[in-house]
PDB file of N, CA and C in Angstrom:
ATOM      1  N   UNK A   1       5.350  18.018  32.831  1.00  0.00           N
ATOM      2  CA  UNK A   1       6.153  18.623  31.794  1.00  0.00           C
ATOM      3  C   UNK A   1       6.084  17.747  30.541  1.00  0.00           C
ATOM      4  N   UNK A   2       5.860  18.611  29.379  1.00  0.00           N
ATOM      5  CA  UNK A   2       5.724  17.797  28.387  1.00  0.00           C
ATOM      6  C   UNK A   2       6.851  17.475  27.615  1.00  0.00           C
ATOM      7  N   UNK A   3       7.496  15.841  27.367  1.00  0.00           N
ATOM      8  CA  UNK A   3       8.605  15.707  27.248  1.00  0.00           C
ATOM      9  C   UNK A   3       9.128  15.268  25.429  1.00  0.00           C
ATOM     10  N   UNK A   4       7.693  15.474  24.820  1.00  0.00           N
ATOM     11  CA  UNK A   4       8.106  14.741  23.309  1.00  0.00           C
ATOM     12  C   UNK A   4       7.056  15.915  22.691  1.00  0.00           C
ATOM     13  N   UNK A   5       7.570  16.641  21.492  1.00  0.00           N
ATOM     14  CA  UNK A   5       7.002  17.024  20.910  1.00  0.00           C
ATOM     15  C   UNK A   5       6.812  16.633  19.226  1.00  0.00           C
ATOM     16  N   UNK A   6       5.744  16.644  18.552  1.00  0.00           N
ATOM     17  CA  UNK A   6       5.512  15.857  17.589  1.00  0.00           C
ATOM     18  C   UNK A   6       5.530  16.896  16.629  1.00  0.00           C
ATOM     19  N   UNK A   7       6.533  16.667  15.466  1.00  0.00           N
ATOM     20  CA  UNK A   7       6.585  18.372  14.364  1.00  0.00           C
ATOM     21  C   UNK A   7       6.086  17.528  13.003  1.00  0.00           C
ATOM     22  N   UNK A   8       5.177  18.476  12.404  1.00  0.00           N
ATOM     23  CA  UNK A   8       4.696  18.109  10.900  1.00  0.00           C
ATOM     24  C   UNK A   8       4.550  19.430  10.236  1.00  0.00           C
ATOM     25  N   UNK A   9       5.597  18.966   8.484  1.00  0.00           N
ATOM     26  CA  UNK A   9       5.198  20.033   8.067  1.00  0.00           C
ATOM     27  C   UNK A   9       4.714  19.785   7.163  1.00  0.00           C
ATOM     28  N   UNK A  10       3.302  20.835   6.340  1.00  0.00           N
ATOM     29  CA  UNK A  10       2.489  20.786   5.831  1.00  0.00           C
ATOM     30  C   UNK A  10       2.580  21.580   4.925  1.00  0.00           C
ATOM     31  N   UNK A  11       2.816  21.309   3.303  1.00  0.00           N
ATOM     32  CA  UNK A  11       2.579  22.234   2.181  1.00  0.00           C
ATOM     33  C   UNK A  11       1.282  21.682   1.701  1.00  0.00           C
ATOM     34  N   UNK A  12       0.559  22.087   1.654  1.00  0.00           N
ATOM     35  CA  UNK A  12      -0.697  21.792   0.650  1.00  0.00           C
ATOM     36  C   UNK A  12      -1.405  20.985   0.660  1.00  0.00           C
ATOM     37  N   UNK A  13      -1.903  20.380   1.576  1.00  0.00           N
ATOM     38  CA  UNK A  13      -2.185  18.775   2.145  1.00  0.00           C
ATOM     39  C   UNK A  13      -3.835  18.650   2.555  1.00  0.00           C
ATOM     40  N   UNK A  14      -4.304  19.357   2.093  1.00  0.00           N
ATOM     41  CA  UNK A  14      -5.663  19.046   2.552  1.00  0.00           C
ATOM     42  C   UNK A  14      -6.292  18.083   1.819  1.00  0.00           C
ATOM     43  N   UNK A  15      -6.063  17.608   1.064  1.00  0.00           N
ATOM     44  CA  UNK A  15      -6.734  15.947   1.119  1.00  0.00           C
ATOM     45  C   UNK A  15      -6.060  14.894   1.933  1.00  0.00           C
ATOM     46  N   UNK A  16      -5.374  15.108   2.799  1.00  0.00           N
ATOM     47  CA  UNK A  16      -4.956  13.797   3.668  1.00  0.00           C
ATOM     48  C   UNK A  16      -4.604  14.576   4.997  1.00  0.00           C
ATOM     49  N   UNK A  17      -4.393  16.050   5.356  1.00  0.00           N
ATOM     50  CA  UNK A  17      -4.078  16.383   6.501  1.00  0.00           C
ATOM     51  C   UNK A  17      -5.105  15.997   7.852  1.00  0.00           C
ATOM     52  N   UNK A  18      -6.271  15.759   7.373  1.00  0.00           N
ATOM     53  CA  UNK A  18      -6.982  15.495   8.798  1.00  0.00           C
ATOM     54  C   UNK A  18      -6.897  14.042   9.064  1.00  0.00           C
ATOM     55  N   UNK A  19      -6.623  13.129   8.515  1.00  0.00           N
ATOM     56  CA  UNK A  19      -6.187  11.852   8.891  1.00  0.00           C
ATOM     57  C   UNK A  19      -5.318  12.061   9.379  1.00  0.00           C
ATOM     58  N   UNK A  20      -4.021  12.351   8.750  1.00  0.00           N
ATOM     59  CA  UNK A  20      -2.932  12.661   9.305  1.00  0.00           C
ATOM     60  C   UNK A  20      -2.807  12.904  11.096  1.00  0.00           C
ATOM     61  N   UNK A  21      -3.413  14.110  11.340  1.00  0.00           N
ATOM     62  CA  UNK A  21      -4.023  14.595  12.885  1.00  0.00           C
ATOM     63  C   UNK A  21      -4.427  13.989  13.129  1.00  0.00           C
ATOM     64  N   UNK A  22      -5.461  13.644  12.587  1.00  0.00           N
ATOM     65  CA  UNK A  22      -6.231  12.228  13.913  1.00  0.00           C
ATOM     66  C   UNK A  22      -5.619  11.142  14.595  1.00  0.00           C
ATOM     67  N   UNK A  23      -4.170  10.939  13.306  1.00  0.00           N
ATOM     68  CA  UNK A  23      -3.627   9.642  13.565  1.00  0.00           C
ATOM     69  C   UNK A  23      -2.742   9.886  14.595  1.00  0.00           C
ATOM     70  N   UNK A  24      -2.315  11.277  14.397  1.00  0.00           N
ATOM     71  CA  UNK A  24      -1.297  11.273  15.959  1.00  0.00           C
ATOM     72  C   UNK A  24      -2.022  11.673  16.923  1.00  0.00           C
ATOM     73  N   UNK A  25      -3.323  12.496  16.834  1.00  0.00           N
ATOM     74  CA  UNK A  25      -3.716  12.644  18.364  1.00  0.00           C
ATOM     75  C   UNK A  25      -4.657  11.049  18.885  1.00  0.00           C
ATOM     76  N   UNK A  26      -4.412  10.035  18.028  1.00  0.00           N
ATOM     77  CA  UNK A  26      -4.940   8.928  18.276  1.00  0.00           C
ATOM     78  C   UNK A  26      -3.982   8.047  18.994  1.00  0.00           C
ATOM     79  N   UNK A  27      -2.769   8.327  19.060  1.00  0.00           N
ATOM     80  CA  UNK A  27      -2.262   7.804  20.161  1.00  0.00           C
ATOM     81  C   UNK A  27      -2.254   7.717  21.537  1.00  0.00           C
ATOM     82  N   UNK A  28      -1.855   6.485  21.697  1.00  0.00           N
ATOM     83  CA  UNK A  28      -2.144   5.825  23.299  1.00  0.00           C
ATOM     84  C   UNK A  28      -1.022   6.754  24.062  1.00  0.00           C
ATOM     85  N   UNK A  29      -0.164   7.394  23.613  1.00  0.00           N
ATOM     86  CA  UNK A  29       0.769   8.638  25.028  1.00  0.00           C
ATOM     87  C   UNK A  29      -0.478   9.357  24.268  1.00  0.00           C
ATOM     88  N   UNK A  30      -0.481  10.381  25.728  1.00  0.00           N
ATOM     89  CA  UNK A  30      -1.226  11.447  25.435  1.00  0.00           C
ATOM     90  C   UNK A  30      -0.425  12.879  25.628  1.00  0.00           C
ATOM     91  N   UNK A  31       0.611  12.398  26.542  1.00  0.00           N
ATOM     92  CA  UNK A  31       1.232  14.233  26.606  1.00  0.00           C
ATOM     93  C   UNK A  31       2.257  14.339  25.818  1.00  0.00           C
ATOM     94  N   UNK A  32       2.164  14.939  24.833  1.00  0.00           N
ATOM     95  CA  UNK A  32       3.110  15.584  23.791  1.00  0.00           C
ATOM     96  C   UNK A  32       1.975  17.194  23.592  1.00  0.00           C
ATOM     97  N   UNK A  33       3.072  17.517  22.945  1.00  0.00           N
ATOM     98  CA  UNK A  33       2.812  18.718  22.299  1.00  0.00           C
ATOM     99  C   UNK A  33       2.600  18.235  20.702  1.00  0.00           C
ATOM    100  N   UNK A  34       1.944  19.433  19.604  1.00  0.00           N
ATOM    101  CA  UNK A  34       1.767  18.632  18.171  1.00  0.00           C
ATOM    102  C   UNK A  34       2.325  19.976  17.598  1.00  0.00           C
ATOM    103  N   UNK A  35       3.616  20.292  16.996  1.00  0.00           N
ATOM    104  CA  UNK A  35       3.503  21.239  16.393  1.00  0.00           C
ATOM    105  C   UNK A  35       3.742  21.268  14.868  1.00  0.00           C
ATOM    106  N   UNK A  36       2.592  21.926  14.204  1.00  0.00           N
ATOM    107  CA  UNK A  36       2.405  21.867  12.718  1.00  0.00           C
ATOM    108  C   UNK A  36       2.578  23.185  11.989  1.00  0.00           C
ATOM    109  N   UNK A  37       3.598  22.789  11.348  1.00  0.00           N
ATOM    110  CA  UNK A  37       4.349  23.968  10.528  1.00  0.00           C
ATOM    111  C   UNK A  37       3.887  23.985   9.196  1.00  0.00           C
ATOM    112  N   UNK A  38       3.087  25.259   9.143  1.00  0.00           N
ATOM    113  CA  UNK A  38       2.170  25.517   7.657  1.00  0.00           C
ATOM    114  C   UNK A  38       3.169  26.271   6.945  1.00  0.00           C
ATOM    115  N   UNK A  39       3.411  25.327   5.487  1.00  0.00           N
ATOM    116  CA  UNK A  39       4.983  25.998   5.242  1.00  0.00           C
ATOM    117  C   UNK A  39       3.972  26.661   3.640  1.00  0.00           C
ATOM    118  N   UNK A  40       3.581  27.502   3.794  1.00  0.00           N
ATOM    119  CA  UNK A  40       3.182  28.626   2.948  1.00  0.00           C
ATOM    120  C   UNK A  40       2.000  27.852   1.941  1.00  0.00           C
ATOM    121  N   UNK A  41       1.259  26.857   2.153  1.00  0.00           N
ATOM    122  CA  UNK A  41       0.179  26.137   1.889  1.00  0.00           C
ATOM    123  C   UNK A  41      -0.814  26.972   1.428  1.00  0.00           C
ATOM    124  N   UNK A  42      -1.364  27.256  -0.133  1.00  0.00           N
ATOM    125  CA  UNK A  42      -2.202  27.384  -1.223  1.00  0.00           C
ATOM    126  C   UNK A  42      -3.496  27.360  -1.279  1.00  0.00           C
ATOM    127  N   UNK A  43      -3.605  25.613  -0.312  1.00  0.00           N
ATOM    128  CA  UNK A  43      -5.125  25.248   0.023  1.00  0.00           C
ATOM    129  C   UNK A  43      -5.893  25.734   0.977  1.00  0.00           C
ATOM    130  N   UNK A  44      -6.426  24.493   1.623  1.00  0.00           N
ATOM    131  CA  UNK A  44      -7.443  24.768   2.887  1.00  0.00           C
ATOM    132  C   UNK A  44      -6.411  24.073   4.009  1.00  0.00           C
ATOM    133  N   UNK A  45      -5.152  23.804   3.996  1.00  0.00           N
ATOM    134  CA  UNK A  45      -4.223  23.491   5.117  1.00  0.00           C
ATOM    135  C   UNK A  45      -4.753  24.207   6.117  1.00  0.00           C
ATOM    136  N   UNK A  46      -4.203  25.207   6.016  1.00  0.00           N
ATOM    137  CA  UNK A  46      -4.247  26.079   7.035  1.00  0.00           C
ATOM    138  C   UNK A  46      -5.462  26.352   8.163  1.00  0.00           C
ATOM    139  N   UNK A  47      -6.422  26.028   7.095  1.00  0.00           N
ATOM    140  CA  UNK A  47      -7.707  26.637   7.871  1.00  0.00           C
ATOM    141  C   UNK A  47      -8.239  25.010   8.428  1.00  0.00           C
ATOM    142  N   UNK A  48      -7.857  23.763   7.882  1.00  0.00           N
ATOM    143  CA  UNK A  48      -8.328  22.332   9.180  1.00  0.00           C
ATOM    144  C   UNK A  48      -6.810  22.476  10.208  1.00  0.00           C
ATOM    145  N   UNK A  49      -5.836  23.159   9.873  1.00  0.00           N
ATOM    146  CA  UNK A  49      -4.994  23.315  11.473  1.00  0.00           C
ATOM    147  C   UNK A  49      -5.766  24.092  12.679  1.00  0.00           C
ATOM    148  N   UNK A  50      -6.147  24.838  11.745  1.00  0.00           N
ATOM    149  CA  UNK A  50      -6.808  25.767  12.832  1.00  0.00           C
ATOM    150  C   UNK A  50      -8.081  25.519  13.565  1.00  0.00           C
ATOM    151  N   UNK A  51      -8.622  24.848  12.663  1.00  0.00           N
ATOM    152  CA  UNK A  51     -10.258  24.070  13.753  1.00  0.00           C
ATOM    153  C   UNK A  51      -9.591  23.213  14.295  1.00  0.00           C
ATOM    154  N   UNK A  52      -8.601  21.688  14.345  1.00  0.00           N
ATOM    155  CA  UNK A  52      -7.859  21.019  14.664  1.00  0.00           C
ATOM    156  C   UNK A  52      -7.084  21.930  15.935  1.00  0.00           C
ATOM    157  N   UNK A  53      -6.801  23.148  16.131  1.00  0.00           N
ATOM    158  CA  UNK A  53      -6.136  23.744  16.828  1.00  0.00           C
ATOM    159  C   UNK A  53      -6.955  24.280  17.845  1.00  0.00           C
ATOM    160  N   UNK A  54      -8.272  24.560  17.293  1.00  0.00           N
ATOM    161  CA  UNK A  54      -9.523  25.576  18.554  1.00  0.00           C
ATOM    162  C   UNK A  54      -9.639  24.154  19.368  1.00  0.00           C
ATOM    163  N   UNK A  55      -9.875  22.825  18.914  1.00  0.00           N
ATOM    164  CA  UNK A  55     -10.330  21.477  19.662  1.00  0.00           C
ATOM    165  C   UNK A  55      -8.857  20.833  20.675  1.00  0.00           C
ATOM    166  N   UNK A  56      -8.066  21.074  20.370  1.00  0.00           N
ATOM    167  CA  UNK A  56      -7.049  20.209  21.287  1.00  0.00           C
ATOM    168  C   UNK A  56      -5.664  21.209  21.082  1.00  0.00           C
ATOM    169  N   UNK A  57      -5.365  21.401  22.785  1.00  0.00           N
ATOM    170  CA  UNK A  57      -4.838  22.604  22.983  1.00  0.00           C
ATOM    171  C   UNK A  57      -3.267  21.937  22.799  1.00  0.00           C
ATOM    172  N   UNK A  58      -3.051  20.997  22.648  1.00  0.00           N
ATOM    173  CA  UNK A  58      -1.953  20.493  22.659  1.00  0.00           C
ATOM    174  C   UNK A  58      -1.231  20.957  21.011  1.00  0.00           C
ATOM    175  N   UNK A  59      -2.438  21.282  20.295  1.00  0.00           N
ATOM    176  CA  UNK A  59      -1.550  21.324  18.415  1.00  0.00           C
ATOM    177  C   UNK A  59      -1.351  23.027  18.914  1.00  0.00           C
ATOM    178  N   UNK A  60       0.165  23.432  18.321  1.00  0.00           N
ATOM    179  CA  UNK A  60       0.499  24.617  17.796  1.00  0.00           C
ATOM    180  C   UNK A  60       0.944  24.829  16.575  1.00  0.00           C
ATOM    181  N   UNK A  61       0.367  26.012  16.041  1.00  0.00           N
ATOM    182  CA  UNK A  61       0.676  26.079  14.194  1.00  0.00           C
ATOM    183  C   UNK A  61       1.568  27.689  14.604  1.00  0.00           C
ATOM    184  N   UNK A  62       2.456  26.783  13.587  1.00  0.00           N
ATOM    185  CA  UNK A  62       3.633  27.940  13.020  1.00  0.00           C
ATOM    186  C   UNK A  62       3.402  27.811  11.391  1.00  0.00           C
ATOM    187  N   UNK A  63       3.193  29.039  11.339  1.00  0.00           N
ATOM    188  CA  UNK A  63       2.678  29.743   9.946  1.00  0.00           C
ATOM    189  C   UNK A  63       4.046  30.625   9.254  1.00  0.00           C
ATOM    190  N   UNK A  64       4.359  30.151   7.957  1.00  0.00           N
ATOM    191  CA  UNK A  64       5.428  30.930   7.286  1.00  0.00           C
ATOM    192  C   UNK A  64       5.276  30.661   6.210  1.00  0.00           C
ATOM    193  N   UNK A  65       6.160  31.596   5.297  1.00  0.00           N
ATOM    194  CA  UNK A  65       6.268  31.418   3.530  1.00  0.00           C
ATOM    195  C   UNK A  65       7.291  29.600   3.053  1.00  0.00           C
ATOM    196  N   UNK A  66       6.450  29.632   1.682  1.00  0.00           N
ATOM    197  CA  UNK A  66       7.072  27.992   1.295  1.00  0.00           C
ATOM    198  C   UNK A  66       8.520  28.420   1.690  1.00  0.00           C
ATOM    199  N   UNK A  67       9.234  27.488   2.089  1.00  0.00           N
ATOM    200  CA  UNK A  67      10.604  27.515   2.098  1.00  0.00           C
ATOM    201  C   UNK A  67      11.214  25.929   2.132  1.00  0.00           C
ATOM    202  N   UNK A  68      10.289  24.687   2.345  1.00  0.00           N
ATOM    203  CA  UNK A  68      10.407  23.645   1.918  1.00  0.00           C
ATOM    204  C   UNK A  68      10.659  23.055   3.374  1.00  0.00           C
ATOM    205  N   UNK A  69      10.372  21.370   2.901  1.00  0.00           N
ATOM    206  CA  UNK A  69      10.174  20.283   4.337  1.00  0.00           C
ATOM    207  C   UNK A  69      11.532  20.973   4.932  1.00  0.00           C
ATOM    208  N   UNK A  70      12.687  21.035   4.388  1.00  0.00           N
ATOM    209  CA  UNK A  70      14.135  20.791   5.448  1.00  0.00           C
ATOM    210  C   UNK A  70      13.942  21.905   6.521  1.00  0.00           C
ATOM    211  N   UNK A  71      13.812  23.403   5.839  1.00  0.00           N
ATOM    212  CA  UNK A  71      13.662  24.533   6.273  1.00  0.00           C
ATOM    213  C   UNK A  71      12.645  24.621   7.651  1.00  0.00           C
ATOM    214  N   UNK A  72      11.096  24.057   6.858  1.00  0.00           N
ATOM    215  CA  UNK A  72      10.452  24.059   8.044  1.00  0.00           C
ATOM    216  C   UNK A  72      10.785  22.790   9.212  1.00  0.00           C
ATOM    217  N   UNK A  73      11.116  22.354   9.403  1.00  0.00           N
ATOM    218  CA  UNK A  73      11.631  21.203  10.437  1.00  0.00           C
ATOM    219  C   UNK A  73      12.803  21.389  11.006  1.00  0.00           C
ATOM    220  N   UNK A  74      13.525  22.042  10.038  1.00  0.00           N
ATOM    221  CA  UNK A  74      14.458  23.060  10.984  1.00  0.00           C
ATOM    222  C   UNK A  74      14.097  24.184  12.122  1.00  0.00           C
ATOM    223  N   UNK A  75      13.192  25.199  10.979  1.00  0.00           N
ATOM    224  CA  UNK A  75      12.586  26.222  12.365  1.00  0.00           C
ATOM    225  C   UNK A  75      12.026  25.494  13.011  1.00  0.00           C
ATOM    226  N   UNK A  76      11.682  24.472  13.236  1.00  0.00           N
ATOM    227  CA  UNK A  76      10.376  23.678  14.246  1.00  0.00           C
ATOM    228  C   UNK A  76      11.636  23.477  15.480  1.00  0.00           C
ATOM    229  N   UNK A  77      12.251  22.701  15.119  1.00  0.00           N
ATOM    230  CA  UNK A  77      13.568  21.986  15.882  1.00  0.00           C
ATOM    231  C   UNK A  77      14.108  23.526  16.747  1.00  0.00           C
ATOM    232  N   UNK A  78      14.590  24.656  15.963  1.00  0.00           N
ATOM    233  CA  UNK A  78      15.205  25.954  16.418  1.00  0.00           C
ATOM    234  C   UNK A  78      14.270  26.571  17.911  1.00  0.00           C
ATOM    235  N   UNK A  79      13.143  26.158  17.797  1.00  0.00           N
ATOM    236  CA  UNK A  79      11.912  26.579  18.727  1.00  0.00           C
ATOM    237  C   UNK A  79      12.478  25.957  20.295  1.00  0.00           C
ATOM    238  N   UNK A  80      12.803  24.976  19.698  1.00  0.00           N
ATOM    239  CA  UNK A  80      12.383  23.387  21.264  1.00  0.00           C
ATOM    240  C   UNK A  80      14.013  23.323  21.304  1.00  0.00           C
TER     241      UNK A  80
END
């Protein structure tokens, strides 16, 4: 059972979002869940969650309109 889940939310971040990922699936625990909340992102966010998402079954993307960091980390939290 997976007991820690890891929430990031993402407006517009594609110049630093794939570091970002790497850096948490580069950790030494390995069972978490990764869930990344695309909070209505402009760029190419969306589309490195989603190759990031076909490779390691552990990331889930929740996709919604901007509504800002508090909002999305709230719905993230409302989920779990």
């Amino acid at each position: 059972m997976t007991e820690i889940t890891v929430i990031m939310p993402v407006y517009n971040a594609e110049r630093y979002l794939a570091a970002a990922i790497d850096s948490v699936l580069a950790q030494t625990y390995k069972n978490f869940q990764f869930l990344i909340i695309n909070d209505g992102s402009t760029d190419q966010s969306g589309d490195i969650i989603s190759r990031y998402q076909a490779l390691d079954s552990r990331i889930h993307l929740l996709s919604q309109a901007n509504s800002g960091f508090s909002k999305a980390v709230n719905r993230a939290i409302s989920l779990y």
